[in-house]
C-alpha atoms as a PDB file:
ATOM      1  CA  UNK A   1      34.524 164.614 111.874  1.00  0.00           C
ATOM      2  CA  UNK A   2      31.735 165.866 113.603  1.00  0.00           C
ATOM      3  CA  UNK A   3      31.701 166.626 117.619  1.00  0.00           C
ATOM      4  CA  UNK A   4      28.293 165.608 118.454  1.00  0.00           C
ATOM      5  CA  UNK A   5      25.986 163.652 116.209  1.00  0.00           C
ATOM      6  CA  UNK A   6      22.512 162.247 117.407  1.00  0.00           C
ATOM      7  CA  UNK A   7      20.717 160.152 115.725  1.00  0.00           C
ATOM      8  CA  UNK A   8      17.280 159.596 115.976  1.00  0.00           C
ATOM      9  CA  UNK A   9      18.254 160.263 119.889  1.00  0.00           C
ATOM     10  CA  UNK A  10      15.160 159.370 122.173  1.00  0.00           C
ATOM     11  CA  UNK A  11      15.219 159.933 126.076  1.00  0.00           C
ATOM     12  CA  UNK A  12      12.335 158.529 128.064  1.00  0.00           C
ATOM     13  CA  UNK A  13      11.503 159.102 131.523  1.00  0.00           C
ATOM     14  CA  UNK A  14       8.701 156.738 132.249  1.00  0.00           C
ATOM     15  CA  UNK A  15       5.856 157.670 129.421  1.00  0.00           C
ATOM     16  CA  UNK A  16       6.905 160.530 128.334  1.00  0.00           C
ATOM     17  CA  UNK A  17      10.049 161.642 126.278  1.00  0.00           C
ATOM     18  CA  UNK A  18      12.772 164.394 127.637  1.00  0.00           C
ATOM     19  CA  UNK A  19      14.282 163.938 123.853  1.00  0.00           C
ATOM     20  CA  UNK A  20      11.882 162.854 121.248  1.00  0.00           C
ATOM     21  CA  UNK A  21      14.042 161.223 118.284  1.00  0.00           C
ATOM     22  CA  UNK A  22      15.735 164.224 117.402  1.00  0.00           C
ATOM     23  CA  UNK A  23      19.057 164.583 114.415  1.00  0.00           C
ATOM     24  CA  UNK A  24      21.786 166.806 114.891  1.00  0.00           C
ATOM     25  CA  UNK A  25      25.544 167.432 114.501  1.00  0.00           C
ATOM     26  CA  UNK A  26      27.654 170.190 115.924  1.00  0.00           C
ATOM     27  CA  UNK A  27      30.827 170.788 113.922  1.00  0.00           C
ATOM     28  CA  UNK A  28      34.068 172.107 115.645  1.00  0.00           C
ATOM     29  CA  UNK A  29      34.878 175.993 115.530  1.00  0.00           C
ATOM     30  CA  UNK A  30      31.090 176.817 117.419  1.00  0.00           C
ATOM     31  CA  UNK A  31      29.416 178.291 119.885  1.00  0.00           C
ATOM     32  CA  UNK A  32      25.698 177.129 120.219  1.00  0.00           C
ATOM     33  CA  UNK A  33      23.304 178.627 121.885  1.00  0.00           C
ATOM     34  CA  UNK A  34      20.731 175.653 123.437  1.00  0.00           C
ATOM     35  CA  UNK A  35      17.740 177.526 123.820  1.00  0.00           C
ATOM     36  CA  UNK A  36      14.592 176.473 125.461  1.00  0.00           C
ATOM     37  CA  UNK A  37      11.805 176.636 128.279  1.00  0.00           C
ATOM     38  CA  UNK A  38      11.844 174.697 131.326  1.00  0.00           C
ATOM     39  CA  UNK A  39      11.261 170.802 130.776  1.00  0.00           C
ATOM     40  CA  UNK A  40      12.454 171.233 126.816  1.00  0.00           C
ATOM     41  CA  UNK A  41      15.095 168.727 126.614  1.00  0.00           C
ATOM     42  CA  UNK A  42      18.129 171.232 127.257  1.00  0.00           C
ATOM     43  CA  UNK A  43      19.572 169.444 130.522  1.00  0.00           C
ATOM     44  CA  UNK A  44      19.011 165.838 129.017  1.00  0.00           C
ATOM     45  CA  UNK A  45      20.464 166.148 125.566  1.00  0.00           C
ATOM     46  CA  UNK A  46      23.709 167.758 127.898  1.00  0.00           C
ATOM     47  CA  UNK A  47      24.363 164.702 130.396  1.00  0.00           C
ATOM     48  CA  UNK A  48      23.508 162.587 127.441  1.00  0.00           C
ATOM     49  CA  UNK A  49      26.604 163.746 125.598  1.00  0.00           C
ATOM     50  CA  UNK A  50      28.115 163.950 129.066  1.00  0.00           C
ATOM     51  CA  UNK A  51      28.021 160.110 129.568  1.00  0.00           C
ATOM     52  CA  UNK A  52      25.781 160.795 132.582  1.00  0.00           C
ATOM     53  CA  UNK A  53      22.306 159.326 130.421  1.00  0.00           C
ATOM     54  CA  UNK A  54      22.103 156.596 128.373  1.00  0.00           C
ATOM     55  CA  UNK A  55      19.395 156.538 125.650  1.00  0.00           C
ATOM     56  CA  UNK A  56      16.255 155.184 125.332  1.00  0.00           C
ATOM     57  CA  UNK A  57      16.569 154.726 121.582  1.00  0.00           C
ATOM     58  CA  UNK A  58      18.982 156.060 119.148  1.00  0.00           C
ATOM     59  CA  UNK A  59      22.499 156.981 119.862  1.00  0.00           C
ATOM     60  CA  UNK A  60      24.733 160.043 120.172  1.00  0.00           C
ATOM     61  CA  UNK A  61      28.316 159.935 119.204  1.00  0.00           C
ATOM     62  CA  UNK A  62      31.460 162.474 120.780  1.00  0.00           C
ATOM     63  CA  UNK A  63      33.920 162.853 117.720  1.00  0.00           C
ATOM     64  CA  UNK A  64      32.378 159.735 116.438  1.00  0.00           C
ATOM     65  CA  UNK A  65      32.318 157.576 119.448  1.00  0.00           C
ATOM     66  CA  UNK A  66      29.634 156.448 122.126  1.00  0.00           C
ATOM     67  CA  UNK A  67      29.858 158.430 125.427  1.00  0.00           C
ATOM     68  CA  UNK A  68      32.266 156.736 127.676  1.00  0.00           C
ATOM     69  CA  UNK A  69      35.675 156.993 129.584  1.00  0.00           C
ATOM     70  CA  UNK A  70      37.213 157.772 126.444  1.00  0.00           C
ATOM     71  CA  UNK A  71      34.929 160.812 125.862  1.00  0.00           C
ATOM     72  CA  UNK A  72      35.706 162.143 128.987  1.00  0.00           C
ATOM     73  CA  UNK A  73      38.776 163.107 128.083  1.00  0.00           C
ATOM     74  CA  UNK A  74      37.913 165.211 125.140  1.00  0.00           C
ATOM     75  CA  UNK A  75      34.307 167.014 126.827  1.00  0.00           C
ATOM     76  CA  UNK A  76      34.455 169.451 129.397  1.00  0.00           C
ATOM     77  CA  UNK A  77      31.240 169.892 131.284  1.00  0.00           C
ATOM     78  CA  UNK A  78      29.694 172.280 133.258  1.00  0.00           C
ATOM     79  CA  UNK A  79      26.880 171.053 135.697  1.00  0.00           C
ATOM     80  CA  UNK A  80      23.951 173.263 136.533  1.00  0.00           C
ATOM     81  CA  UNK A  81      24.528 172.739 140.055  1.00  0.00           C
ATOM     82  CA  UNK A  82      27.867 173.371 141.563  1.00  0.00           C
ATOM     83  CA  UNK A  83      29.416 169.658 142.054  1.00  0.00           C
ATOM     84  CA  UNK A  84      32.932 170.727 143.984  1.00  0.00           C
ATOM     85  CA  UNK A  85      33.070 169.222 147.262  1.00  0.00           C
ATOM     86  CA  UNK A  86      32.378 172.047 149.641  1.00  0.00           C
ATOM     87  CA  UNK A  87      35.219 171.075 152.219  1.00  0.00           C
ATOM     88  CA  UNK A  88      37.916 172.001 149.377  1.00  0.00           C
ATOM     89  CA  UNK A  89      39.837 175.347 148.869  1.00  0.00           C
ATOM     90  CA  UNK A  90      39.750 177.497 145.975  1.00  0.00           C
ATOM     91  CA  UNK A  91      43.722 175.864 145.525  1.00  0.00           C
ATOM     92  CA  UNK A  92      42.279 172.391 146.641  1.00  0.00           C
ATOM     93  CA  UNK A  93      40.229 172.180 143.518  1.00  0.00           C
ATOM     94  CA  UNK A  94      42.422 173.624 141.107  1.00  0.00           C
ATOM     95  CA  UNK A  95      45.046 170.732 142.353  1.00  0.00           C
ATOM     96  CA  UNK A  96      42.261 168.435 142.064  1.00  0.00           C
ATOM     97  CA  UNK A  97      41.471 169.237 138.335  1.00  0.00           C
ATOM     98  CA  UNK A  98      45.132 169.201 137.357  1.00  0.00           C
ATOM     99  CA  UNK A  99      45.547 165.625 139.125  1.00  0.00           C
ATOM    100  CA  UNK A 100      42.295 164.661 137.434  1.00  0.00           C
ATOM    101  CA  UNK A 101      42.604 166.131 133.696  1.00  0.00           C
ATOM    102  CA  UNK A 102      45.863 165.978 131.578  1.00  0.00           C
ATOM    103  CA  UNK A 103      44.634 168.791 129.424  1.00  0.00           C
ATOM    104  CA  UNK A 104      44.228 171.244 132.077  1.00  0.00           C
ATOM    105  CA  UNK A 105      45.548 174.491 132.060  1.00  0.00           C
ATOM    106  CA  UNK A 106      46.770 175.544 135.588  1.00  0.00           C
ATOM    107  CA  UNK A 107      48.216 178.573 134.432  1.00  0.00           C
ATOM    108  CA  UNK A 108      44.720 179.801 133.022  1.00  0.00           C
ATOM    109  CA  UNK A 109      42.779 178.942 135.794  1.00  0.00           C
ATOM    110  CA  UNK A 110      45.099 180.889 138.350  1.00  0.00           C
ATOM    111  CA  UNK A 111      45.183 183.993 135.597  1.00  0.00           C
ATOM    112  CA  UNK A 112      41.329 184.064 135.563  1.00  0.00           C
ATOM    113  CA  UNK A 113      40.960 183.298 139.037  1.00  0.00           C
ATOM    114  CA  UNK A 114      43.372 186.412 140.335  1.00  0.00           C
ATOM    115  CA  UNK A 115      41.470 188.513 137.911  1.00  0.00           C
ATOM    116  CA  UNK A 116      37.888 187.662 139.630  1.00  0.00           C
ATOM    117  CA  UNK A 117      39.611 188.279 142.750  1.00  0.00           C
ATOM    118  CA  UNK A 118      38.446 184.750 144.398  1.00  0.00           C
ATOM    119  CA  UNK A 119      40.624 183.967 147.662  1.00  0.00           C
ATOM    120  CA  UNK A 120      43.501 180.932 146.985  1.00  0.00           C
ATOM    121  CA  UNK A 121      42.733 179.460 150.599  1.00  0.00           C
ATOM    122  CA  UNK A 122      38.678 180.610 150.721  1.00  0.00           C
ATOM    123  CA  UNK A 123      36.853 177.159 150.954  1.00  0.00           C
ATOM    124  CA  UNK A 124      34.088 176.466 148.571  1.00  0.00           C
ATOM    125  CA  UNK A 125      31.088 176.400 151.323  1.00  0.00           C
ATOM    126  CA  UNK A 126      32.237 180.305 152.798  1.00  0.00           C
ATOM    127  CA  UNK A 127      31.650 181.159 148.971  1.00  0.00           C
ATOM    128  CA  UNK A 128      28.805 183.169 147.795  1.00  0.00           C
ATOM    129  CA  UNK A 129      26.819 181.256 144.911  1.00  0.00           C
ATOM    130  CA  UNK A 130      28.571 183.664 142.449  1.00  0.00           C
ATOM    131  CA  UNK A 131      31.984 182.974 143.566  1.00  0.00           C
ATOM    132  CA  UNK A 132      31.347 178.976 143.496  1.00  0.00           C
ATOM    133  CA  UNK A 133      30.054 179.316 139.898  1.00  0.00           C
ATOM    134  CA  UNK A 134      32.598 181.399 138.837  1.00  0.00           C
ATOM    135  CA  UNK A 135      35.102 179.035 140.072  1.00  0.00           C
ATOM    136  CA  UNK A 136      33.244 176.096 138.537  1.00  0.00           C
ATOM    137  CA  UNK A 137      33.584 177.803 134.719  1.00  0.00           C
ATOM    138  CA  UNK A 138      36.931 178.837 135.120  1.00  0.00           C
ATOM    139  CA  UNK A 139      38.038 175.105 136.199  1.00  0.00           C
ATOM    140  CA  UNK A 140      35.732 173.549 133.389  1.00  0.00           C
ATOM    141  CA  UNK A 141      37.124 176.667 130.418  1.00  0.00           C
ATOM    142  CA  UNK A 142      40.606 175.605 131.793  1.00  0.00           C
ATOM    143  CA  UNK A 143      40.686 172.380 129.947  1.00  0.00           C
ATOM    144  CA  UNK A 144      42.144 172.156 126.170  1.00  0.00           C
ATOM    145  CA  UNK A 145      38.390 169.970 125.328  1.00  0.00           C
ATOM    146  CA  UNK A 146      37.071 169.136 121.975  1.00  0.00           C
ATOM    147  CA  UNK A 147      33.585 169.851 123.467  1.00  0.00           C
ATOM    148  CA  UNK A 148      32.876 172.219 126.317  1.00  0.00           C
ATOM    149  CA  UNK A 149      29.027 171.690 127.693  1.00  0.00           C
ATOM    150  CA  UNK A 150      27.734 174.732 130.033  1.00  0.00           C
ATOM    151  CA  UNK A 151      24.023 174.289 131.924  1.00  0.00           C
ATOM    152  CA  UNK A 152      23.620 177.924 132.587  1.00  0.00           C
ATOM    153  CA  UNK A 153      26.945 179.210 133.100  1.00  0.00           C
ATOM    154  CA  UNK A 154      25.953 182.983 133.623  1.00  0.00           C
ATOM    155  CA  UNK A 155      22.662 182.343 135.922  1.00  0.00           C
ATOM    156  CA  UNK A 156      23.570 183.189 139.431  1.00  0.00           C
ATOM    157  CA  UNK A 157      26.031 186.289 138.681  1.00  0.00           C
ATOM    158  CA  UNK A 158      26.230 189.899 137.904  1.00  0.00           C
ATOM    159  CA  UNK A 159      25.930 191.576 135.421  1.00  0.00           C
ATOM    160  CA  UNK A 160      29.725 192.974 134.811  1.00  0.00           C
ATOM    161  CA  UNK A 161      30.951 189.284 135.810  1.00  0.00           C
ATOM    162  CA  UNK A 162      28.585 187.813 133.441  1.00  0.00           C
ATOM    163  CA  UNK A 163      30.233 189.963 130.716  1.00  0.00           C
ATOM    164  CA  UNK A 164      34.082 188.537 131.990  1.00  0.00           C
ATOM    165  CA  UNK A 165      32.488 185.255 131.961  1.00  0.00           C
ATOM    166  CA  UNK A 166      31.223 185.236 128.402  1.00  0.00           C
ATOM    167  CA  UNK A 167      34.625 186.867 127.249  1.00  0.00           C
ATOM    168  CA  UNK A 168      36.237 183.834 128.931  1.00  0.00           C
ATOM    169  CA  UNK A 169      34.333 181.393 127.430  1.00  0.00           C
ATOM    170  CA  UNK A 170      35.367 183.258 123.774  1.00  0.00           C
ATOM    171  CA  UNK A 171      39.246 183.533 124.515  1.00  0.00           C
ATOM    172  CA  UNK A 172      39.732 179.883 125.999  1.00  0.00           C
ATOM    173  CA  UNK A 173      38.564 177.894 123.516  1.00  0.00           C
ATOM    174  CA  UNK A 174      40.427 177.008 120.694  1.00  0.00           C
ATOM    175  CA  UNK A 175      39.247 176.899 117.055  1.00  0.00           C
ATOM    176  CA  UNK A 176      38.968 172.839 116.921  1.00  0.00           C
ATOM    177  CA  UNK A 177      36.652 172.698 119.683  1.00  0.00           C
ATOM    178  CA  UNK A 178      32.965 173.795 120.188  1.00  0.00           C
ATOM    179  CA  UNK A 179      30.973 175.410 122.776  1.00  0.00           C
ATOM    180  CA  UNK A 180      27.094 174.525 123.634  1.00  0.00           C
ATOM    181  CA  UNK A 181      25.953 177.248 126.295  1.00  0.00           C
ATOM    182  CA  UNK A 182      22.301 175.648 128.166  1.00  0.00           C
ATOM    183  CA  UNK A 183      20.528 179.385 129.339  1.00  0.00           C
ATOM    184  CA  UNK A 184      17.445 180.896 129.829  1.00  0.00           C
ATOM    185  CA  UNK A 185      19.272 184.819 129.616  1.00  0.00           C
ATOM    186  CA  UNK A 186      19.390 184.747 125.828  1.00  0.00           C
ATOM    187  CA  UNK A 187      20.236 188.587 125.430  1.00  0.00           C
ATOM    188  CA  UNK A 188      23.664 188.554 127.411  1.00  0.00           C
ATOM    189  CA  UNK A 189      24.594 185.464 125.333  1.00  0.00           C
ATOM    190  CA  UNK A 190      23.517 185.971 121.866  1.00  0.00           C
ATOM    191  CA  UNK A 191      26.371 188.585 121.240  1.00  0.00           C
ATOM    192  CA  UNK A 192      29.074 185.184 121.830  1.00  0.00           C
ATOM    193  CA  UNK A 193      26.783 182.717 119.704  1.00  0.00           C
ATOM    194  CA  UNK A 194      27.375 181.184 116.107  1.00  0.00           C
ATOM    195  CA  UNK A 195      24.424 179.153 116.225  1.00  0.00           C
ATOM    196  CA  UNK A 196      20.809 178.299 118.076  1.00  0.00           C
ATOM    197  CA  UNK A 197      19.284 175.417 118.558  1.00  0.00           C
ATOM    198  CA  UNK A 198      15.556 175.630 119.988  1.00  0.00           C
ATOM    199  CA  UNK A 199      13.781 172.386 121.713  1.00  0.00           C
ATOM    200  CA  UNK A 200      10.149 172.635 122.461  1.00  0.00           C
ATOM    201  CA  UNK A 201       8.880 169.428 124.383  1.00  0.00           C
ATOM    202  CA  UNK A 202      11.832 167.293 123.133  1.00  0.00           C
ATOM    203  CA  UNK A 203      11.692 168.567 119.736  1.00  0.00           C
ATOM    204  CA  UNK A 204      14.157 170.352 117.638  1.00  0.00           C
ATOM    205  CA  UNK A 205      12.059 173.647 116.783  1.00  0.00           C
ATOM    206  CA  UNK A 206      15.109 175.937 114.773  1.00  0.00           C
ATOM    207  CA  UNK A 207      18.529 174.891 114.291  1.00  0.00           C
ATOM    208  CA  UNK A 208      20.425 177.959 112.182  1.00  0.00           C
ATOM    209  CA  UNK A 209      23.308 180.251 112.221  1.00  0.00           C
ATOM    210  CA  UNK A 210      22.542 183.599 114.101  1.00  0.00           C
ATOM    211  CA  UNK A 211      23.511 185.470 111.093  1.00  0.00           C
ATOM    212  CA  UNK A 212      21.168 183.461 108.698  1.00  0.00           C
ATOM    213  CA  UNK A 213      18.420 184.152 111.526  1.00  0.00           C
ATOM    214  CA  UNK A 214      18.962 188.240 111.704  1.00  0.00           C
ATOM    215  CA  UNK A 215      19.160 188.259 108.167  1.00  0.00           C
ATOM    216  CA  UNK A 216      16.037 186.187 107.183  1.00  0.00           C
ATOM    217  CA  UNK A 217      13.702 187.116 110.143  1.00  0.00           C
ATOM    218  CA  UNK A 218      15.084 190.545 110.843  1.00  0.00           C
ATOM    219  CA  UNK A 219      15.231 189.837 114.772  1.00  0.00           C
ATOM    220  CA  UNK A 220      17.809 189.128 117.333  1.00  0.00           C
ATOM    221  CA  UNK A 221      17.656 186.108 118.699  1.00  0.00           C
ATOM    222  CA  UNK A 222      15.810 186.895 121.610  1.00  0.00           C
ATOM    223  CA  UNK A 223      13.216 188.356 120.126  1.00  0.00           C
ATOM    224  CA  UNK A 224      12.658 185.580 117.864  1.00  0.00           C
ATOM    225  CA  UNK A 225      12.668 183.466 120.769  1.00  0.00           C
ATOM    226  CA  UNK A 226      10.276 185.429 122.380  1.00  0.00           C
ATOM    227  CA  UNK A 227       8.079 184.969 119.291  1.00  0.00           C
ATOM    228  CA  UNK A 228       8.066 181.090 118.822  1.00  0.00           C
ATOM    229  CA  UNK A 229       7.666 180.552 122.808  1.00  0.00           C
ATOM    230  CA  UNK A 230       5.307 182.645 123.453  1.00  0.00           C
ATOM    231  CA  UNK A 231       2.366 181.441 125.881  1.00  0.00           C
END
């Protein structure tokens, strides 16, 4: 069964559409790369698999049912802005995901968390913007999910802890589940990527494997990115 199916999936905001009656269907054992300008559709088609959307026309399905309380329990998500209240402790809100989700891992998140060096009793609003999105992905790649959804996971860090963060999102995922990574820095994520998918103006522009791409356009991803959104 397939993890995320739309079909004929249409998101309107007023006149004009975020998601313009677009098919697809991510199978497990994946990591997808959803690629895009600003305004394409990337944030949308997320909370819409998130439960946090309904759409306009069309439907999308989690493992083969409608977005609801019983999909929450099998997607992890990863918000593009940091949603942990800011009064809670770095131990606060790993006690607050392991009340909240049955599948999560405490024992990963304190691992990854000692190894990034982030302070048990620091509370979220001394962090720096790094720290609190650091935290964020390690509570949200902590789960055992069918479907993990990042909004630019990697966008407010450094370098070195980008490269931690993508080798996280590799080793803590297992082979049933898929990953779809939302970001704008397509060179430090195409080396962890199975697949694209590029939306233009609510459009699906590519959908392929990144080997079938480098093989059949000669280009990394990026640069074939570069090509097809060019101004």
């Amino acid at each position: 069964m397939s993890l995320l199916e739309c079909r004929a999936l249409t998101k309107c905001f007023g006149p004009v559409p975020a998601l313009n009656g677009i098919n697809l269907t991510i199978e497990p054992g994946h990591i997808v790369g959803l690629l895009g300008p600003n305004g394409s559709g990337k944030t949308t088609l997320i909370k819409l698999a998130n439960g946090l959307l309904t759409p306009t026309y069309g439907e999308i399905l989690i493992c083969g049912m409608h977005p609801g309380v019983q999909t929450k329990a099998l997607v992890s998500y990863l918000p593009e802005r940091i949603a942990l209240p800011e009064r809670m402790t770095t131990g606060q809100a790993v006690n607050y995901y392991a009340d909240f989700f049955p599948d999560f891992r405490r024992d990963r998140a304190i691992e990854m968390i000692c190894n990034l060096g982030i302070e048990e009793k620091q509370r979220i609003k001394a962090m720096s913007k790094g720290t609190k999105e650091k935290l964020q992905l390690i509570l949200t790649m902590s789960r055992e999910a069918k479907l993990y959804l990042l909004d630019e996971p990697i966008g407010g860090v450094d370098p070195a802890t980008r490269d931690y963060i993508l080798r996280t999102i590799i080793n803590n995922y297992n082979p049933d589940a898929s990953v779809i990574i939302s970001t704008h820095l397509i060179s430090d994520v195409e080396q962890v990527l199975d697949e694209v998918l590029f939306l233009r103006y609510g459009n699906i522009m590519l959908h392929d494997s990144v080997d079938n791409i480098r093989n059949e356009k000669g280009m990394s991803i990026d640069a074939l990115f570069r090509e097809v959104f060019r101004c």
